[in-house]
Protein backbone atom coordinates (compact mmCIF):
# COMPACT_ATOMS: atom_id res chain seq x y z
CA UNK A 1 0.00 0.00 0.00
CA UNK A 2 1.39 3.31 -0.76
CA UNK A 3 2.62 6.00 1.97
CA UNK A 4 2.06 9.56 2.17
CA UNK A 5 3.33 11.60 4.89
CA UNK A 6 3.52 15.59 5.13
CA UNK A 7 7.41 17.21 5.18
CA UNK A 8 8.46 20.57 5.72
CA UNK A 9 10.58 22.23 2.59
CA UNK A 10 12.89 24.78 1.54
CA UNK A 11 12.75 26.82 -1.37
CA UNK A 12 14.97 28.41 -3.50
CA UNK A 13 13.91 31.88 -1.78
CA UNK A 14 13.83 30.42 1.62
CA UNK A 15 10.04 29.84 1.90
CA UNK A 16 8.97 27.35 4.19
CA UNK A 17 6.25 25.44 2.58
CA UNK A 18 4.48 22.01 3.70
CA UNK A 19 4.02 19.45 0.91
CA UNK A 20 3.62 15.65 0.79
CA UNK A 21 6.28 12.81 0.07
CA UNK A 22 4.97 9.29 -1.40
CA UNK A 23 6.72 6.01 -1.12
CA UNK A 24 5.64 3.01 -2.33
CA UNK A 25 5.11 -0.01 -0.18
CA UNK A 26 7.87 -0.97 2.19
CA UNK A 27 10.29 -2.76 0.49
CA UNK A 28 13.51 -4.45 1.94
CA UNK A 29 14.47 -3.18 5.39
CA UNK A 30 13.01 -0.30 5.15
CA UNK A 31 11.29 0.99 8.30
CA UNK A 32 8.21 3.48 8.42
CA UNK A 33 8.98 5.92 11.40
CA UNK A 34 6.27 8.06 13.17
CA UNK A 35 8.51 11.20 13.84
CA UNK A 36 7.59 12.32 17.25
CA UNK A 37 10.81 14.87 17.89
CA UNK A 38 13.28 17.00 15.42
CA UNK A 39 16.27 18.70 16.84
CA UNK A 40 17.10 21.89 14.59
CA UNK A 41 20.69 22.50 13.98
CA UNK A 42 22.09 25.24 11.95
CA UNK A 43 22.90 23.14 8.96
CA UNK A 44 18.83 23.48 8.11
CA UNK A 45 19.31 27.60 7.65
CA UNK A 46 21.78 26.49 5.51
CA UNK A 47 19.44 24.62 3.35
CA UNK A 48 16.06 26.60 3.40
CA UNK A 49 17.34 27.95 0.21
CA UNK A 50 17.05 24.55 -1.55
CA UNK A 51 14.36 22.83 -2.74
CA UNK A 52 14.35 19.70 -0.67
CA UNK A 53 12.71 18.51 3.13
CA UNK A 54 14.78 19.56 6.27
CA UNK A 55 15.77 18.51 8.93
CA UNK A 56 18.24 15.51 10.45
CA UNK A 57 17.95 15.40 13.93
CA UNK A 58 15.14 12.56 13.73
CA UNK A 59 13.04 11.04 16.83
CA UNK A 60 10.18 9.07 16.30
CA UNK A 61 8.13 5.93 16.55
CA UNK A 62 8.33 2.80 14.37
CA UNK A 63 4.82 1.98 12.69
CA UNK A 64 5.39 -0.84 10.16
CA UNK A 65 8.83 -2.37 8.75
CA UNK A 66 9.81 -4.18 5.21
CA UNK A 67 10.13 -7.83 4.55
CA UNK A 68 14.10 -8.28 5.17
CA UNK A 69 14.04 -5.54 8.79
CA UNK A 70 15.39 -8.32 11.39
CA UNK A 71 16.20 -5.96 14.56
CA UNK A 72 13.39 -3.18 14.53
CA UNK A 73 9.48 -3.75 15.40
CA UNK A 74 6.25 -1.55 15.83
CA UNK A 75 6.43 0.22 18.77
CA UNK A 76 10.03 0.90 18.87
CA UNK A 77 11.59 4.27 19.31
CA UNK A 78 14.30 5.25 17.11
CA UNK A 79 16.27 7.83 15.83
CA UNK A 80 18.63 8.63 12.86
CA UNK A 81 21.19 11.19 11.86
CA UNK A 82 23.00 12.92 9.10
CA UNK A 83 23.99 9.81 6.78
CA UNK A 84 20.62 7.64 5.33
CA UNK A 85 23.28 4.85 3.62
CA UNK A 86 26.45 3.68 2.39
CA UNK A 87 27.66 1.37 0.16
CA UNK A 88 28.95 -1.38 2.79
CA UNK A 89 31.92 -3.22 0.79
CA UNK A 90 33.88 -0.32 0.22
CA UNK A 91 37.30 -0.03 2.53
CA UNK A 92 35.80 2.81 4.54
CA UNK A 93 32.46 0.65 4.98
CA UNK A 94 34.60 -2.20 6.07
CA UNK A 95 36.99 -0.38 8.47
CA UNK A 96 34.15 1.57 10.48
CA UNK A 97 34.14 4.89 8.06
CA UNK A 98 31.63 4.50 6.27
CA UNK A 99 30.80 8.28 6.91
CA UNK A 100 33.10 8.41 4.38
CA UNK A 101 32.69 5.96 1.82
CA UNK A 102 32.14 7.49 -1.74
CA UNK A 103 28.83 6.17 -2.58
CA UNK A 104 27.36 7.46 1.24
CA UNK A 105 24.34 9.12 1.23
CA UNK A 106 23.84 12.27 3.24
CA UNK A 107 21.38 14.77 4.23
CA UNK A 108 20.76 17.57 1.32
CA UNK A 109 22.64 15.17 -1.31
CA UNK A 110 20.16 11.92 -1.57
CA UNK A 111 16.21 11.25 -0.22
CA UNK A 112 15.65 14.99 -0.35
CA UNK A 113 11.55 14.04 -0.52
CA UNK A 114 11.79 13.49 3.34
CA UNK A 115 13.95 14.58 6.77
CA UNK A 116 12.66 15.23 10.06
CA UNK A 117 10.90 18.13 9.54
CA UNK A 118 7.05 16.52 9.03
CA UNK A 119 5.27 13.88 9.52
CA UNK A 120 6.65 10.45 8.99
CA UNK A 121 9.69 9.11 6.94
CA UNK A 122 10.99 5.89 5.78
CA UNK A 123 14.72 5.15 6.44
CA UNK A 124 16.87 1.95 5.95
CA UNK A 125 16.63 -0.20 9.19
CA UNK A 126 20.60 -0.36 9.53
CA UNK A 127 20.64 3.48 9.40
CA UNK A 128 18.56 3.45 12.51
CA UNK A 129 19.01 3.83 16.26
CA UNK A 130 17.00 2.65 19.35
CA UNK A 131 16.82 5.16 21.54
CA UNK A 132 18.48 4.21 25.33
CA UNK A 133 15.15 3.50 27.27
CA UNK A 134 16.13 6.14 29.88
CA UNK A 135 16.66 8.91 27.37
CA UNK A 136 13.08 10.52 26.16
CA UNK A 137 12.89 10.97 22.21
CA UNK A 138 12.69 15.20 23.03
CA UNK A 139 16.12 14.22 24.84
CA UNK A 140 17.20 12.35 21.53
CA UNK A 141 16.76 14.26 18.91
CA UNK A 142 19.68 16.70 19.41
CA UNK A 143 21.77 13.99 19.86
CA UNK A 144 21.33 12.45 16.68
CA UNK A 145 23.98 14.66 15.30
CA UNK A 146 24.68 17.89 17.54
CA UNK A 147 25.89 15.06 20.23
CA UNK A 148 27.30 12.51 17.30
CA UNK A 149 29.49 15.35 15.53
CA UNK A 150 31.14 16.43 19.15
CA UNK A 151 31.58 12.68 20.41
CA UNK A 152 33.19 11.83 16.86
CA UNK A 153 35.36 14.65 17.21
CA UNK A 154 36.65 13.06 20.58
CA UNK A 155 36.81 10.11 19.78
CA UNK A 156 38.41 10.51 16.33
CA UNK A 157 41.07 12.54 18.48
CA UNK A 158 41.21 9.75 20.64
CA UNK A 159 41.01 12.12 23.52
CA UNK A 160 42.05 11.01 27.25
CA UNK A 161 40.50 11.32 30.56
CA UNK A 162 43.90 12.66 31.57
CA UNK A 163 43.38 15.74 28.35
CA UNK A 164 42.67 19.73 29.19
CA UNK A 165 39.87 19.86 26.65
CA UNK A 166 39.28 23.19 25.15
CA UNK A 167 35.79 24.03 23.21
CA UNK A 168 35.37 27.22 21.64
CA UNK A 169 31.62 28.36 21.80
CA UNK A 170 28.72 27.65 23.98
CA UNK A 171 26.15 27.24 21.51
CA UNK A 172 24.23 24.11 20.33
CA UNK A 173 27.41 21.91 19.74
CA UNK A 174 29.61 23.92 22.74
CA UNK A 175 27.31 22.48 25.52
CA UNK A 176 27.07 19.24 24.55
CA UNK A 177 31.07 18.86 23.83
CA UNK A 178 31.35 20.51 27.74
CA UNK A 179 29.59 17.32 29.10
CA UNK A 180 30.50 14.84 26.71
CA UNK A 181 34.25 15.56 27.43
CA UNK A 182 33.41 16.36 31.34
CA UNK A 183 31.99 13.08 31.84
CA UNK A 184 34.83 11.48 29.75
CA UNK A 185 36.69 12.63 33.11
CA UNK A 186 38.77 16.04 30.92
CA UNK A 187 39.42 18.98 32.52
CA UNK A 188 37.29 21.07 30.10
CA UNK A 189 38.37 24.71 29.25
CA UNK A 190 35.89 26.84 27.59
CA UNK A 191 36.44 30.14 25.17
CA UNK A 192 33.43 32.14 24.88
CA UNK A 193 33.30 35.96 23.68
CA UNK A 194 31.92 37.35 27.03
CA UNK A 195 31.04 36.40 30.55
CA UNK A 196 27.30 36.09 29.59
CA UNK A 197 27.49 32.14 30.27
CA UNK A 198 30.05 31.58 32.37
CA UNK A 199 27.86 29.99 34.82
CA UNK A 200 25.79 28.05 32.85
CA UNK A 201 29.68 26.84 31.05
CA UNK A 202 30.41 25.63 34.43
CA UNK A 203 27.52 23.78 35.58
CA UNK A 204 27.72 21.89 32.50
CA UNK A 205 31.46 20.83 34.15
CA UNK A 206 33.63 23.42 32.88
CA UNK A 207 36.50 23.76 34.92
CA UNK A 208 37.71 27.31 33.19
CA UNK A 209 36.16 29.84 31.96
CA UNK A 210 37.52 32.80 29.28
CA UNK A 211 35.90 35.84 27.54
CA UNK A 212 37.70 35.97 24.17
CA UNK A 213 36.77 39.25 22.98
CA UNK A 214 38.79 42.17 22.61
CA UNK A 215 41.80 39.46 24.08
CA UNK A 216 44.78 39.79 22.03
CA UNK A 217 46.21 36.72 24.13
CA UNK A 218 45.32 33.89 26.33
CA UNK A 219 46.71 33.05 29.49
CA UNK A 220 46.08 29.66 30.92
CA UNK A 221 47.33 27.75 33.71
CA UNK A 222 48.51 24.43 31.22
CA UNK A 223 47.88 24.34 27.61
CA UNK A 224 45.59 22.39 26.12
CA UNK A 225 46.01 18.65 24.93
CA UNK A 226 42.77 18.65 21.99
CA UNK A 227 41.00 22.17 21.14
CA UNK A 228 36.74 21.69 19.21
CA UNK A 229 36.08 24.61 17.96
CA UNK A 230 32.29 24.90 17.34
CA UNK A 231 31.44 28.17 16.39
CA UNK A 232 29.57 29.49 13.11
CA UNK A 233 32.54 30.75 11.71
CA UNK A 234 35.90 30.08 12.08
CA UNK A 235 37.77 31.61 15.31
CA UNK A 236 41.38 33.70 15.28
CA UNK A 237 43.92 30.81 15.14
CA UNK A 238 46.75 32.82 16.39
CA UNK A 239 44.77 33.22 19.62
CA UNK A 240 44.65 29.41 20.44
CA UNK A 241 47.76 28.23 18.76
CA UNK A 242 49.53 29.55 21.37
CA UNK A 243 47.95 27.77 24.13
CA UNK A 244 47.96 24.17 22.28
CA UNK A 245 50.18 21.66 23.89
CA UNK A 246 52.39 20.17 21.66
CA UNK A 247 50.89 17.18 19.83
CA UNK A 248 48.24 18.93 20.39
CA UNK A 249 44.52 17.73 18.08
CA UNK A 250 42.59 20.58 17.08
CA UNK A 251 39.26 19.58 15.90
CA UNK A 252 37.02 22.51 13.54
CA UNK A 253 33.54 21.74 13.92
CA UNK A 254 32.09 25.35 12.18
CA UNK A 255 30.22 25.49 9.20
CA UNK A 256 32.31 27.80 6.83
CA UNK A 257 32.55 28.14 3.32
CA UNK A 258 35.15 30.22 3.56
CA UNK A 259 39.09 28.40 3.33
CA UNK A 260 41.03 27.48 6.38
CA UNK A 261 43.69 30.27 7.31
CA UNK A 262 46.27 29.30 9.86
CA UNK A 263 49.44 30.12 10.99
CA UNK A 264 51.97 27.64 9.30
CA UNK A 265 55.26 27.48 11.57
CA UNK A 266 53.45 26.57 14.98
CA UNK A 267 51.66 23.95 13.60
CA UNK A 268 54.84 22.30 12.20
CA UNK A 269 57.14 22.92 15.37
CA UNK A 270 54.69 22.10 18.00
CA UNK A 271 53.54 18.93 15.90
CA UNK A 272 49.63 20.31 15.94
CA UNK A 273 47.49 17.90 14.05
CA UNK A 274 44.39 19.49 12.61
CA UNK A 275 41.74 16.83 12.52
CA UNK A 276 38.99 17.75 9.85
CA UNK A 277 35.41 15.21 10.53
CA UNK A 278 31.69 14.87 10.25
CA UNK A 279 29.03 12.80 12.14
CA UNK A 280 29.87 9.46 13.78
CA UNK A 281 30.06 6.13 11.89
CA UNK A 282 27.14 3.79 13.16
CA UNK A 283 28.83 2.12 16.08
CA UNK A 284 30.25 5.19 17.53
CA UNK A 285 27.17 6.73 17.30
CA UNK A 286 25.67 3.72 18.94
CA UNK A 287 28.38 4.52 21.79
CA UNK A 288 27.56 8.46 22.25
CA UNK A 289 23.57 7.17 22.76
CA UNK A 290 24.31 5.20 25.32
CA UNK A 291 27.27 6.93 26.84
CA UNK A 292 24.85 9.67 27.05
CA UNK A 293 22.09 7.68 28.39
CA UNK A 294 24.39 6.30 31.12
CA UNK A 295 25.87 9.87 32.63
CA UNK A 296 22.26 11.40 32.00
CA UNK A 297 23.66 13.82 29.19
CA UNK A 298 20.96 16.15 27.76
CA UNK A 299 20.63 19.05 25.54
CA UNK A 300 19.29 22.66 26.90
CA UNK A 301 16.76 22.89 24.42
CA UNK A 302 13.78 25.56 23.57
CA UNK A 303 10.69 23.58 22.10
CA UNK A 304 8.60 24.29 18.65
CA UNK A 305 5.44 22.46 17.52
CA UNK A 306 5.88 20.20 14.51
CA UNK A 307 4.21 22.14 12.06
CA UNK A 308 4.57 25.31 9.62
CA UNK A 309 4.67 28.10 11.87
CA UNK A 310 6.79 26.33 14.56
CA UNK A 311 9.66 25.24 11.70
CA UNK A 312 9.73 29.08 10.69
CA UNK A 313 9.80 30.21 14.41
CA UNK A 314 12.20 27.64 15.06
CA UNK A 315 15.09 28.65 12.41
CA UNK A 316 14.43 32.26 12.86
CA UNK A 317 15.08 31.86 16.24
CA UNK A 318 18.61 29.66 15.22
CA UNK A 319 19.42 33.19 12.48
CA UNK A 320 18.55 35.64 14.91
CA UNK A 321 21.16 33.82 17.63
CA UNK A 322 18.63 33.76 20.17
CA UNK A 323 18.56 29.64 20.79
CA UNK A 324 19.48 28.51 23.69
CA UNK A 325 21.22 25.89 23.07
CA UNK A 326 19.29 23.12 20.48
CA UNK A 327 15.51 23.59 18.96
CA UNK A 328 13.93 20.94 19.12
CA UNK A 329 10.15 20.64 17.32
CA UNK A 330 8.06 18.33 19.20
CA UNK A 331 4.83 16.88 17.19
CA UNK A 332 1.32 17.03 18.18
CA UNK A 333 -0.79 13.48 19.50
């Protein structure tokens, strides 16, 4: 029997307009998903101006499944990220990258009929995940790649309890890197441009604090072992260069179309690696949900209702800065 479901869509002049996405009948392991939660990260602004369904930060509900789904049944909750599929023989599918295997398929470059912006949507079983059963789907959502893109980032850098942790920003990938790499047992140092949440910083289990504006250098008690920078736009390298310990893993997590700029000579006397990376591959993610789920790690979060007006609300609120820390639209019964 054919599915219809309703999805939320860009447009080339950054209308928001609802439509509806078909599918034929389930087919493989493909699962039908009831999408109860979104998270909104800044990635959809980016894409209102294209003609596709947002949104990638799924939490839902499992209503039916295909023939060949094995793991997944109704009732289940679930969630799924940035990448929908790979190609599963190549060597980065077979080593644990598939995030970067050539023939991967990724939010705003394949299934741009359907995200988690809407209704329902229909997703390859092995590109789900269950949701920890002490973690609510509202709870989820942001996870699915605010939390995956800072725990990759950590664990790509194969970052040590015994690490000073730095993390530029406090924003909707800044608070969750603050707890991931708290709990992780780091001394966490966080680089913000004023004092307006300094507290908040170190309830999340900062143990420094520093305004960056106006500073023309830092002073710090150590330097710092791995540095995530997750700011829109890419920070003053000088600045933090000369607080990275040598060895030292710097990790850019901003969005920027604009090219990387950095001092040359520090990086190649101090032995600074610069470690460039995207969401987690599937087991790693698999890790961060229930790493998260086990030292009760959640997003701060400002909630939207699943519908037109609450998508537009939602990533005006992300443009105008005012978001504290992760949208998250939350669908009605």
């Amino acid at each position: 029997m054919p599915i219809e479901f309703t999805v939320f869509k860009g447009s080339k002049d950054g209308t928001i307009r609802e439509e509806v996405t078909r599918r034929d009948e389930l087919r493989g392991d493909n699962v039908l998903v009831r999408i109860t939660h979104s998270g909104v990260c800044f990635t959809d602004v980016y894409y209102r101006n294209v003609d596709m369904a947002l949104g990638h930060e799924g939490a839902g509900i499992v209503e039916a499944t295909g023939p060949d789904a094995k793991i997944l049944k109704k009732g289940d909750r679930v969630g799924w990220g940035y990448e929908h599929d790979c190609c599963g023989h190549c060597r980065q599918c077979l080593t644990g990258w598939e995030t970067l295997c050539p023939e991967r398929k990724m939010y705003a470059g394949a299934d741009l009929d359907q995200g988690s912006f809407g209704s329902h949507a229909v997703w390859r079983e092995a590109f789900l995940f269950k949701v920890p059963e002490n973690m609510s789907n509202e709870d989820a959502g942001p996870l699915m790649c605010g939390g995956s893109t800072v725990f990759n980032a950590l664990h790509v850098a194969q970052v040590r309890p015994t690490a000073r942790v730095g993390v530029v920003g406090v924003g909707g990938l800044g608070h969750l890197a603050i707890q991931f790499a708290t709990k992780m047992g780091c001394k966490v140092i966080v680089f913000s441009g004023t004092d307006s949440k300094k507290e908040e910083a170190l309830k999340l289990g900062a143990s420094e604090f520093h305004a960056t504006k106006g500073v023309k250098e830092l002073k710090l008690e150590k330097p710092i072992d791995n540095l995530l920078v997750t700011t829109s736009s890419q920070p003053d390298w000088q600045l933090y260069l000369n607080v990275m310990a040598p060895n030292g893993v710097i990790s850019p997590l901003s969005v920027d179309s604009n090219d990387l700029k950095i001092p040359y000579m520090p990086v190649l006397s101090n032995g600074l690696r610069i470690q460039g990376g995207i969401v987690s591959a599937r087991q790693v993610h698999r890790d961060m949900l229930e790493f998260a789920a086990h030292h009760n790690i959640k997003p701060i979060k400002m909630t939207f209702p699943m519908n037109l007006e609450g998508v537009k609300d939602s990533l005006k609120t992300l443009e105008d800065g005012k978001m504290r820390y992760r949208g998250v639209l939350v669908a009605g019964n």
